[in-house]
Every structure is written in structure tokens, then in C-alpha cells.
PDB file of N, CA and C in Angstrom:
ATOM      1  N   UNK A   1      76.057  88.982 116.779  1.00  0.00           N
ATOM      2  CA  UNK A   1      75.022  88.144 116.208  1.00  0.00           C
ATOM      3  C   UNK A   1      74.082  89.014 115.385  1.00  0.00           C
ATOM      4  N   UNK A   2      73.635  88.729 113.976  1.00  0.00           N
ATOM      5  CA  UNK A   2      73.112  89.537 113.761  1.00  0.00           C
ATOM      6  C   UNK A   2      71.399  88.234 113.519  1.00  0.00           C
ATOM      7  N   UNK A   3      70.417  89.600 113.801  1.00  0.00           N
ATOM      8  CA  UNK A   3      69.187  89.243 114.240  1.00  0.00           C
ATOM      9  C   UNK A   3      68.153  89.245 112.652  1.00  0.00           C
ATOM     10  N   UNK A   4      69.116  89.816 111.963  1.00  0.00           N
ATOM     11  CA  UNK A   4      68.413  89.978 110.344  1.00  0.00           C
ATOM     12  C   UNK A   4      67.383  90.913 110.277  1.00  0.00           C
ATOM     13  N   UNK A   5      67.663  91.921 111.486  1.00  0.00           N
ATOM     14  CA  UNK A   5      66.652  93.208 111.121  1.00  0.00           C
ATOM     15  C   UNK A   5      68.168  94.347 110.832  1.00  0.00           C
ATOM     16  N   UNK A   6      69.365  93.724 110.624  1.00  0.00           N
ATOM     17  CA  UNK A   6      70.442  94.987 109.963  1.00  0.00           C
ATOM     18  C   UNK A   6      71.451  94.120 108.992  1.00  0.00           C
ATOM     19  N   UNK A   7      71.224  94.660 107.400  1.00  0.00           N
ATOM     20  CA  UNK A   7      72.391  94.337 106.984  1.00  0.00           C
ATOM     21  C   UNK A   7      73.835  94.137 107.406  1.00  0.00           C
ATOM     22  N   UNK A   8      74.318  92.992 106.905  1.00  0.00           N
ATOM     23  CA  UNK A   8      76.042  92.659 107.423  1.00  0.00           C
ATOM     24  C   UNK A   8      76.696  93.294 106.775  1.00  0.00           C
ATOM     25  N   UNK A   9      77.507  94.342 107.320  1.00  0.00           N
ATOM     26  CA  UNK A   9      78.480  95.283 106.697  1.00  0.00           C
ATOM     27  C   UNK A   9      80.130  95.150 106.669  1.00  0.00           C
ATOM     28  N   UNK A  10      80.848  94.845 105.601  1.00  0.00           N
ATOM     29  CA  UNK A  10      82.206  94.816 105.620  1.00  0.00           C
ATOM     30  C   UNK A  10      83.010  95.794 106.382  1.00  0.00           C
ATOM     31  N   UNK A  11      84.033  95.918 107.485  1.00  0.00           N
ATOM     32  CA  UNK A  11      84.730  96.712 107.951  1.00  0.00           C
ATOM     33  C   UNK A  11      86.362  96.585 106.931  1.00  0.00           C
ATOM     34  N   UNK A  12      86.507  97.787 106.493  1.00  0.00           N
ATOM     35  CA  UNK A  12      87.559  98.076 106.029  1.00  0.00           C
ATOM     36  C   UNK A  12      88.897  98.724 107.061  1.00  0.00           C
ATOM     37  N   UNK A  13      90.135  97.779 107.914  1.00  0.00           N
ATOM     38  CA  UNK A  13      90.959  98.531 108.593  1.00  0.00           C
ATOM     39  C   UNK A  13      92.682  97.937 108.205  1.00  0.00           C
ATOM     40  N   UNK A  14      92.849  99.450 107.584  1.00  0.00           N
ATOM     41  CA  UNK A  14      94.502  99.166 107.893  1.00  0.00           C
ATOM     42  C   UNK A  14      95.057 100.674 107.944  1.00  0.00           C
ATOM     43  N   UNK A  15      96.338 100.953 107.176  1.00  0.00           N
ATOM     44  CA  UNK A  15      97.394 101.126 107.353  1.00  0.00           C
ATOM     45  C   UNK A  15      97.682 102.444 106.459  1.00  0.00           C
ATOM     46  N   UNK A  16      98.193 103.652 107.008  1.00  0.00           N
ATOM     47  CA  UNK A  16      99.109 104.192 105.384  1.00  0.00           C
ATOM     48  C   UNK A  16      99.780 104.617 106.093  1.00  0.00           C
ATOM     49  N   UNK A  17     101.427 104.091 105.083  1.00  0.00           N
ATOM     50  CA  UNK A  17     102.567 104.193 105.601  1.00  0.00           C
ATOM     51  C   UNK A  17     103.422 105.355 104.358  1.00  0.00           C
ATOM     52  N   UNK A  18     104.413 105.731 104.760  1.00  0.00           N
ATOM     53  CA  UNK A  18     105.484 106.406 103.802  1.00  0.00           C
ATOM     54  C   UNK A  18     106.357 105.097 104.089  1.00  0.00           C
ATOM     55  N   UNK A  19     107.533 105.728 102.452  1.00  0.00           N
ATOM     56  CA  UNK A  19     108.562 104.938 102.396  1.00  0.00           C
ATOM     57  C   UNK A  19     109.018 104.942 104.218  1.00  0.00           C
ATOM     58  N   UNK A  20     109.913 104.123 104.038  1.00  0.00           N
ATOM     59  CA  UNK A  20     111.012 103.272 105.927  1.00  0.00           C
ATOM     60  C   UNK A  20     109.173 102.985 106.475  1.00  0.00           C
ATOM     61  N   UNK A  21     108.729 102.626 106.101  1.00  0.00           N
ATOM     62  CA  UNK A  21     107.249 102.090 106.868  1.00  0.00           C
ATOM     63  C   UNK A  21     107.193 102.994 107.979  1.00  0.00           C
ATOM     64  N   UNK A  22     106.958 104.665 107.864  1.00  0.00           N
ATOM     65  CA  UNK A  22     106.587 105.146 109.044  1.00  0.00           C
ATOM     66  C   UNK A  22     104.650 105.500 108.169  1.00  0.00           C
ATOM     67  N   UNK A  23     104.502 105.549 109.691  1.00  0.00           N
ATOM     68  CA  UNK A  23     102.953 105.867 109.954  1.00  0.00           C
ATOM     69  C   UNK A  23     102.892 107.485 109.492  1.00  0.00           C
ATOM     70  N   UNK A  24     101.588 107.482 108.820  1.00  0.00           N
ATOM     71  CA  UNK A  24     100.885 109.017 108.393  1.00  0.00           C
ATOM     72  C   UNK A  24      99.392 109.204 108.475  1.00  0.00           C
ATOM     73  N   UNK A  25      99.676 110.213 109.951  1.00  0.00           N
ATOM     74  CA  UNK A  25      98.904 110.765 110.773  1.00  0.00           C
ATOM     75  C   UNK A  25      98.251 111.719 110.023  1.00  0.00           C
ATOM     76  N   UNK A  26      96.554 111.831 110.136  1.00  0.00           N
ATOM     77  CA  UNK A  26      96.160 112.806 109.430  1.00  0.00           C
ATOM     78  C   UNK A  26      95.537 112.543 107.785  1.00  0.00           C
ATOM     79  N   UNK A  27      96.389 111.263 107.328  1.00  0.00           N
ATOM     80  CA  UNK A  27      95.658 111.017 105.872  1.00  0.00           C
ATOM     81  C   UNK A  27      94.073 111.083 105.298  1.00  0.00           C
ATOM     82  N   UNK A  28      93.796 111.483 104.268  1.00  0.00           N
ATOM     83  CA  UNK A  28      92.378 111.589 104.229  1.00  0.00           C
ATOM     84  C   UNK A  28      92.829 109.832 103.129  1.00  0.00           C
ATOM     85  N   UNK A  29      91.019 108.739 103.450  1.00  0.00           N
ATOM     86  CA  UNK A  29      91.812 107.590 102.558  1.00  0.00           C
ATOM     87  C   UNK A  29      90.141 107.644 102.288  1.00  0.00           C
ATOM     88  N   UNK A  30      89.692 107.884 101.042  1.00  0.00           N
ATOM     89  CA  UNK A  30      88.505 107.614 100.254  1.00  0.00           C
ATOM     90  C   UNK A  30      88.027 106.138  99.488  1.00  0.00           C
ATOM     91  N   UNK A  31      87.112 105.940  99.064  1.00  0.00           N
ATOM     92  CA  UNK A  31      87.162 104.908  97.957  1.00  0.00           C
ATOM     93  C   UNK A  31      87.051 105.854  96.513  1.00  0.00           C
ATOM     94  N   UNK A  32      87.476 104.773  95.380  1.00  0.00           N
ATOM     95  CA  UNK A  32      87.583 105.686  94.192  1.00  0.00           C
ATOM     96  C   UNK A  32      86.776 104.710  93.580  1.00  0.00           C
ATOM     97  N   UNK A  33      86.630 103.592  93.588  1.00  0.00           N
ATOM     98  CA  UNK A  33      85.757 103.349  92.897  1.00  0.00           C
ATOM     99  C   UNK A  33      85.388 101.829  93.837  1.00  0.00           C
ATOM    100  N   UNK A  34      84.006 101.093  93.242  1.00  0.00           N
ATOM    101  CA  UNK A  34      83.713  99.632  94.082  1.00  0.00           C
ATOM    102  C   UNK A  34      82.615  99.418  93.158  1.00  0.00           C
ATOM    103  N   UNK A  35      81.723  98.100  93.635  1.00  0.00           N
ATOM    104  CA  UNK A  35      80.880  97.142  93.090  1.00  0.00           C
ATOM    105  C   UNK A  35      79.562  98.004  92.663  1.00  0.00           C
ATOM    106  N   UNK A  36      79.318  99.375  94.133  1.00  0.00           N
ATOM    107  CA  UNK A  36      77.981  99.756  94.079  1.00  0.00           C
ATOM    108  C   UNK A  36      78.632 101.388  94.146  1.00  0.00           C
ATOM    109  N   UNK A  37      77.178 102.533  93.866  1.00  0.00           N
ATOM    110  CA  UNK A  37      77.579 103.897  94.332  1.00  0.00           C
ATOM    111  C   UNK A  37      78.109 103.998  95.825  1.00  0.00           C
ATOM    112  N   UNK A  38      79.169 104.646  96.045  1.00  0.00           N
ATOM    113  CA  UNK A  38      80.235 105.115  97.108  1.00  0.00           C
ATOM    114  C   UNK A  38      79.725 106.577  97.488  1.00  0.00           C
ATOM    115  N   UNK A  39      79.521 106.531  98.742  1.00  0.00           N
ATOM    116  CA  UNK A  39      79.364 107.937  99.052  1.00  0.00           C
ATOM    117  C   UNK A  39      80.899 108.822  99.228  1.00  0.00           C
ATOM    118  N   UNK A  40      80.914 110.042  98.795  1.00  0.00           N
ATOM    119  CA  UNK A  40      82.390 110.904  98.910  1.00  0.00           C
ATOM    120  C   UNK A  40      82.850 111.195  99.974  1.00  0.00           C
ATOM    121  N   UNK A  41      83.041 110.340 100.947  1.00  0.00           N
ATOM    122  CA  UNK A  41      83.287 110.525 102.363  1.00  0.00           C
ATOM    123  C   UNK A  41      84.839 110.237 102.605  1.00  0.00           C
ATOM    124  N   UNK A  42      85.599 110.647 103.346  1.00  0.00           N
ATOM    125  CA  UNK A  42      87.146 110.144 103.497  1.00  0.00           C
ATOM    126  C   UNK A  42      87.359 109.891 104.955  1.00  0.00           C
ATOM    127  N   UNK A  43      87.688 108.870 105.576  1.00  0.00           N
ATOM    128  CA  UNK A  43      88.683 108.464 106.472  1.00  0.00           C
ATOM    129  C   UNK A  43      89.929 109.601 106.852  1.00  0.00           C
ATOM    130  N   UNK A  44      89.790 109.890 107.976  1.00  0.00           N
ATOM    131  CA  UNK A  44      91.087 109.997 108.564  1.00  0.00           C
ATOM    132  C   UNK A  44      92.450 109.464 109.647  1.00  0.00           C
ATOM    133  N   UNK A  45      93.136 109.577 108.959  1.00  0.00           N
ATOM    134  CA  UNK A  45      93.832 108.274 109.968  1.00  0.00           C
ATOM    135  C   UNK A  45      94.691 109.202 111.101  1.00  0.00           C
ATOM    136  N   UNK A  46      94.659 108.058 111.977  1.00  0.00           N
ATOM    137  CA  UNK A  46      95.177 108.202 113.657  1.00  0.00           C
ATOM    138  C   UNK A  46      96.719 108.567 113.339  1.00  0.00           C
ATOM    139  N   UNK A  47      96.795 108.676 114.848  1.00  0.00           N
ATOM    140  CA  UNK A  47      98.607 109.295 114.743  1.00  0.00           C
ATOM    141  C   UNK A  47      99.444 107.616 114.610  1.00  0.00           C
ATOM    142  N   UNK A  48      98.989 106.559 114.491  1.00  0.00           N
ATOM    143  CA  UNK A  48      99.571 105.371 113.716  1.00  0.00           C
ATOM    144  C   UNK A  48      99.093 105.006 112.576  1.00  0.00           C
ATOM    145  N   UNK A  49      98.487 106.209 111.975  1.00  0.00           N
ATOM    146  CA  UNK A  49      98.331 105.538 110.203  1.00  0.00           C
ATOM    147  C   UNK A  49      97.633 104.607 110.211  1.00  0.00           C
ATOM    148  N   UNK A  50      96.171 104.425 111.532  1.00  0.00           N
ATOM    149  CA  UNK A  50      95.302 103.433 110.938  1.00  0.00           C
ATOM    150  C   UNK A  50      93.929 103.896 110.485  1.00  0.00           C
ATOM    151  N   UNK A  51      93.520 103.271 109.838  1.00  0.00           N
ATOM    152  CA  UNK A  51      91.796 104.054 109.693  1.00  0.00           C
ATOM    153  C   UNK A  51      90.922 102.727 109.266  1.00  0.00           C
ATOM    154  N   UNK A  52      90.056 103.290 109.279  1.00  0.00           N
ATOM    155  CA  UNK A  52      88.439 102.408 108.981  1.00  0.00           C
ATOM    156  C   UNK A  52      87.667 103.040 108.363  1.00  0.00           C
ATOM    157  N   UNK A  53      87.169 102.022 107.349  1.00  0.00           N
ATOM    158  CA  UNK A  53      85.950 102.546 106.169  1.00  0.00           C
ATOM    159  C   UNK A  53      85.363 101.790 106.542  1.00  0.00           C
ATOM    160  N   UNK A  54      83.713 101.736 105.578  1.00  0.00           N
ATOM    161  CA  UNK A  54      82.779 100.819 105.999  1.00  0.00           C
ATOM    162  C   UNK A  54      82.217 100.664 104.869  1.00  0.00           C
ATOM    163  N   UNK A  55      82.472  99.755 103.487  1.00  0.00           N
ATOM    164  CA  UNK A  55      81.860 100.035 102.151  1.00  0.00           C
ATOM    165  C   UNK A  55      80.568  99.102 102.274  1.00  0.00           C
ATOM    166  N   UNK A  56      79.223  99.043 101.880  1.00  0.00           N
ATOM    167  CA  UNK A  56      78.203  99.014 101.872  1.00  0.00           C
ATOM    168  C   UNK A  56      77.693  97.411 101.640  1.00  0.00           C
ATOM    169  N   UNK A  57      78.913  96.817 101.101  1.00  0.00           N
ATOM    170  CA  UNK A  57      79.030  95.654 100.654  1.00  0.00           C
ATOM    171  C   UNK A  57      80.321  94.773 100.232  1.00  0.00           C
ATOM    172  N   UNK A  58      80.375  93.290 100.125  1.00  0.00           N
ATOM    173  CA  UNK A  58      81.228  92.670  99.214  1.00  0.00           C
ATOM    174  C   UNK A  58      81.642  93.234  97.923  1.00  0.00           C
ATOM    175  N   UNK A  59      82.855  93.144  97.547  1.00  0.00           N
ATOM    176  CA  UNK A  59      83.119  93.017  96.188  1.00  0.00           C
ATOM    177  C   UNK A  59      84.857  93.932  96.122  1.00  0.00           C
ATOM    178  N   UNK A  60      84.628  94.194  95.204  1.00  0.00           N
ATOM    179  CA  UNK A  60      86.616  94.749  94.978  1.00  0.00           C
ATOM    180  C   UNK A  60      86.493  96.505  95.007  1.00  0.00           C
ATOM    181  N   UNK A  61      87.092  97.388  95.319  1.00  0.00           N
ATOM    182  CA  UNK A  61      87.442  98.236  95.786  1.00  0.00           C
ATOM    183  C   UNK A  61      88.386  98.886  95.367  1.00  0.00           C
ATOM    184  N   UNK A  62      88.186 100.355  94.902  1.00  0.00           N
ATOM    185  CA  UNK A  62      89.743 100.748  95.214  1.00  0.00           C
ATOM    186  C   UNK A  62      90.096 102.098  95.930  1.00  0.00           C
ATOM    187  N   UNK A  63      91.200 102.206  96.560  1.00  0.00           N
ATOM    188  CA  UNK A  63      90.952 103.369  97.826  1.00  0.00           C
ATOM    189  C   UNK A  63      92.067 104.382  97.512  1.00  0.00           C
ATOM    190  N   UNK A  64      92.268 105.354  97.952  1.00  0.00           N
ATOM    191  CA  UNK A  64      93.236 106.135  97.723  1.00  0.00           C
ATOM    192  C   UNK A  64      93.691 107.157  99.083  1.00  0.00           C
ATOM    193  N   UNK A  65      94.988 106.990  99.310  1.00  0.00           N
ATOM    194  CA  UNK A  65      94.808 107.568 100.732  1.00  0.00           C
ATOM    195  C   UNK A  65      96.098 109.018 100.248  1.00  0.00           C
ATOM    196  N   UNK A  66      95.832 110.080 100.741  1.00  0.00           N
ATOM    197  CA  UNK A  66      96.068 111.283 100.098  1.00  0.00           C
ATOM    198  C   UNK A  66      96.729 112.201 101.634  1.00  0.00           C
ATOM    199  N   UNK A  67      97.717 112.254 101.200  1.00  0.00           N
ATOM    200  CA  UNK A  67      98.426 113.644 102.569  1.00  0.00           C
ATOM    201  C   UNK A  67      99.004 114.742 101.950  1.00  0.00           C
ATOM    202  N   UNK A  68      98.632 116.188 102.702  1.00  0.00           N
ATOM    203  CA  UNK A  68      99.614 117.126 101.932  1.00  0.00           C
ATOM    204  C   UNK A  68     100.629 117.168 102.085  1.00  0.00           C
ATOM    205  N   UNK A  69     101.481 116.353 102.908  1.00  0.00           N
ATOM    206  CA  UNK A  69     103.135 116.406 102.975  1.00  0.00           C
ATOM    207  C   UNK A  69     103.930 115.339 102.374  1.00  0.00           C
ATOM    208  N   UNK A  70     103.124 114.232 102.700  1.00  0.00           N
ATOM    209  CA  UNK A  70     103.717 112.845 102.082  1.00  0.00           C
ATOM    210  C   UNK A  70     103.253 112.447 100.695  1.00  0.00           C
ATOM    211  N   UNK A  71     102.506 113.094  99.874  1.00  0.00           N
ATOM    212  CA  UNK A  71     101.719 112.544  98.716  1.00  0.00           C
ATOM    213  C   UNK A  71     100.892 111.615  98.703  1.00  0.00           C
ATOM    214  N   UNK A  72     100.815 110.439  97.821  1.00  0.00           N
ATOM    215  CA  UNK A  72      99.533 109.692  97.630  1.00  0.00           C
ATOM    216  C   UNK A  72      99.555 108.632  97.272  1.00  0.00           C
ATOM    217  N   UNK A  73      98.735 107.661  97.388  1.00  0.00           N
ATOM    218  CA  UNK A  73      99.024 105.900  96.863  1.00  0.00           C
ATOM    219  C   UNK A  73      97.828 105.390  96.704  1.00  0.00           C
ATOM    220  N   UNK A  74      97.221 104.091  95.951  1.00  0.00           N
ATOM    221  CA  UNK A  74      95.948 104.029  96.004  1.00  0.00           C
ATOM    222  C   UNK A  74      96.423 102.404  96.088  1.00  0.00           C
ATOM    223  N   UNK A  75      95.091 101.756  96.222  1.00  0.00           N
ATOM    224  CA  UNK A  75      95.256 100.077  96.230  1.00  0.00           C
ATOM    225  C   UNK A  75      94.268  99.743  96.321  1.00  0.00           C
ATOM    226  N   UNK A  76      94.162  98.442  95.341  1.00  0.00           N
ATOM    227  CA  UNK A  76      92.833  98.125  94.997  1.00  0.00           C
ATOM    228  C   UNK A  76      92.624  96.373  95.864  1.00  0.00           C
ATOM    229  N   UNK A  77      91.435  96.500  96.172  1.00  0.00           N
ATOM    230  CA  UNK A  77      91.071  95.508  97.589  1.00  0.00           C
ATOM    231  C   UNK A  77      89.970  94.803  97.033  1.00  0.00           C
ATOM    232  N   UNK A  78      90.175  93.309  97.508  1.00  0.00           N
ATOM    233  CA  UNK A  78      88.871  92.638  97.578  1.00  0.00           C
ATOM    234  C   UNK A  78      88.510  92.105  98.953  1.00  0.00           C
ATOM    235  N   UNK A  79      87.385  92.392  99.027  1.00  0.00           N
ATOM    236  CA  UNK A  79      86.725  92.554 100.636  1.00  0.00           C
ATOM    237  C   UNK A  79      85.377  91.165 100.732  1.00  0.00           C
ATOM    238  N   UNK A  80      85.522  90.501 101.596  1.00  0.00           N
ATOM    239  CA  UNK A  80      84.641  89.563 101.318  1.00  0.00           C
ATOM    240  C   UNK A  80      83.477  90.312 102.444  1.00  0.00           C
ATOM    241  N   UNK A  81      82.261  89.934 102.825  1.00  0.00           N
ATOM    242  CA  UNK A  81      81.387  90.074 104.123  1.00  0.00           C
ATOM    243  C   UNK A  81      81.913  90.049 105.687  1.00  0.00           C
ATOM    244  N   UNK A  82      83.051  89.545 105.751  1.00  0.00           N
ATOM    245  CA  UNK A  82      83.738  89.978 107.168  1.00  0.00           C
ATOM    246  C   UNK A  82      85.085  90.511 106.703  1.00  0.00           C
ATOM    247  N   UNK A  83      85.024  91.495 105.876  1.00  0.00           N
ATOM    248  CA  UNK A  83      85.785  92.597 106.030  1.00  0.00           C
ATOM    249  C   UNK A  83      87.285  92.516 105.883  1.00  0.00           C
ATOM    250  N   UNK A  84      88.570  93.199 106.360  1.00  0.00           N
ATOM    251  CA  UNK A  84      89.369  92.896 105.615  1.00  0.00           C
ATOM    252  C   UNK A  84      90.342  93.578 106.445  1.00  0.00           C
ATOM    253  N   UNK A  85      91.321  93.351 107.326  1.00  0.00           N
ATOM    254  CA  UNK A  85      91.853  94.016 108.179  1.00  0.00           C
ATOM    255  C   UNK A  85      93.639  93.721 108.167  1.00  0.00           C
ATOM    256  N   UNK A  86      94.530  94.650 108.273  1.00  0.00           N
ATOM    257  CA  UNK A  86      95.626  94.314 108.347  1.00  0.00           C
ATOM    258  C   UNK A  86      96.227  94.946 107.112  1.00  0.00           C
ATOM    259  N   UNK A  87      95.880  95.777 105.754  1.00  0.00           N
ATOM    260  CA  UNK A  87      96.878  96.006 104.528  1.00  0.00           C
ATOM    261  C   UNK A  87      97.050  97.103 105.091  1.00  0.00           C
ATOM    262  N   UNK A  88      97.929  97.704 103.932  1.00  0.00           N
ATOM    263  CA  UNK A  88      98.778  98.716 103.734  1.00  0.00           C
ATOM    264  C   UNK A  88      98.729  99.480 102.802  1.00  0.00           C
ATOM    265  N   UNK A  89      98.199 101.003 102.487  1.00  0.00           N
ATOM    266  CA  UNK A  89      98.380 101.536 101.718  1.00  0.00           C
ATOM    267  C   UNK A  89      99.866 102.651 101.865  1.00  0.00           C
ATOM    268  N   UNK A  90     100.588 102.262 100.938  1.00  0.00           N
ATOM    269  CA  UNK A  90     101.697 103.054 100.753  1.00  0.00           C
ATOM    270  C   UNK A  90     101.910 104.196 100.095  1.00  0.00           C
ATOM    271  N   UNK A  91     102.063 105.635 100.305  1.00  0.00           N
ATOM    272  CA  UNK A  91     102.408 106.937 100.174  1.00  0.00           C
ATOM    273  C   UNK A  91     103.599 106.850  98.950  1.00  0.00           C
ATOM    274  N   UNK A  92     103.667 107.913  97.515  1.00  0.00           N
ATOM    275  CA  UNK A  92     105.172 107.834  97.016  1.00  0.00           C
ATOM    276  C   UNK A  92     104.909 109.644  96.853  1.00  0.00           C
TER     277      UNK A  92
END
């Protein structure tokens, strides 16, 4: 419940996979660009390739999730006020 003494913040949670949809442990996944200034902060994802951002607000997004073994993929998101859970960013 929020009491309106804290902004409502979008939760950003999914996925980065390599090709055969395996999970990659360790990814750093940034935003590259969005609606407002982004702080340079990166996500790291779990040993199932999930992670969570927290962008400051609504609006479209785009993220880039980066490994030194598997390479890199980016995908661009629109995130409403309750957030956005379940994609996939894919590694080539």
C-alpha cells in the first residue's frame, strides 16, 4: 500500500538466456537509454539468469545485458507503473 509519502517505482525482472535457452550466470544488464537520466549502474544476474532493475519511472527503455563468455543482446521495453516481469534478454 503505498501511503504517498514514497514514489511508485517500476520493478524491472527477467531473464538472459544464450542460444538452447540456457541461463547466464553472472551477466552485467544496464539500461542504455529511457524516458529520464539513468544512473550507470548494472544488474547482475543469478546462477538462473534472473535479475532486477528498478528504473525511476514509466516509459520505454532499453537494456543491454553483456557477459564475457557469451557476448551481448539488448531489448528495448515498455514498462508501465507496476513494472514488467517475465522477458527475455537473449545473448548472440
Amino acid at each position: 500500500m503505498n501511503t504517498g509519502l514514497w514514489p511508485i517505482m517500476p520493478i524491472l525482472r527477467g531473464w538472459v538466456l544464450r542460444s538452447g535457452e540456457e541461463p547466464v550466470a553472472e551477466a552485467r544488464v544496464s539500461f542504455v537509454s529511457g524516458p529520464v537520466p539513468l544512473p550507470e549502474i548494472a544488474a547482475l544476474t543469478n546462477r538462473e539468469g534472473r535479475f532486477e532493475l528498478n528504473p525511476r519511472t514509466a516509459g520505454t527503455y532499453r537494456l543491454r545485458a553483456t557477459s564475457d563468455e557469451h557476448g551481448s543482446g539488448e531489448l528495448e521495453i515498455t514498462v508501465g507503473l507496476d513494472g514488467k516481469d517475465g522477458f527475455v534478454i537473449h545473448l548472440r
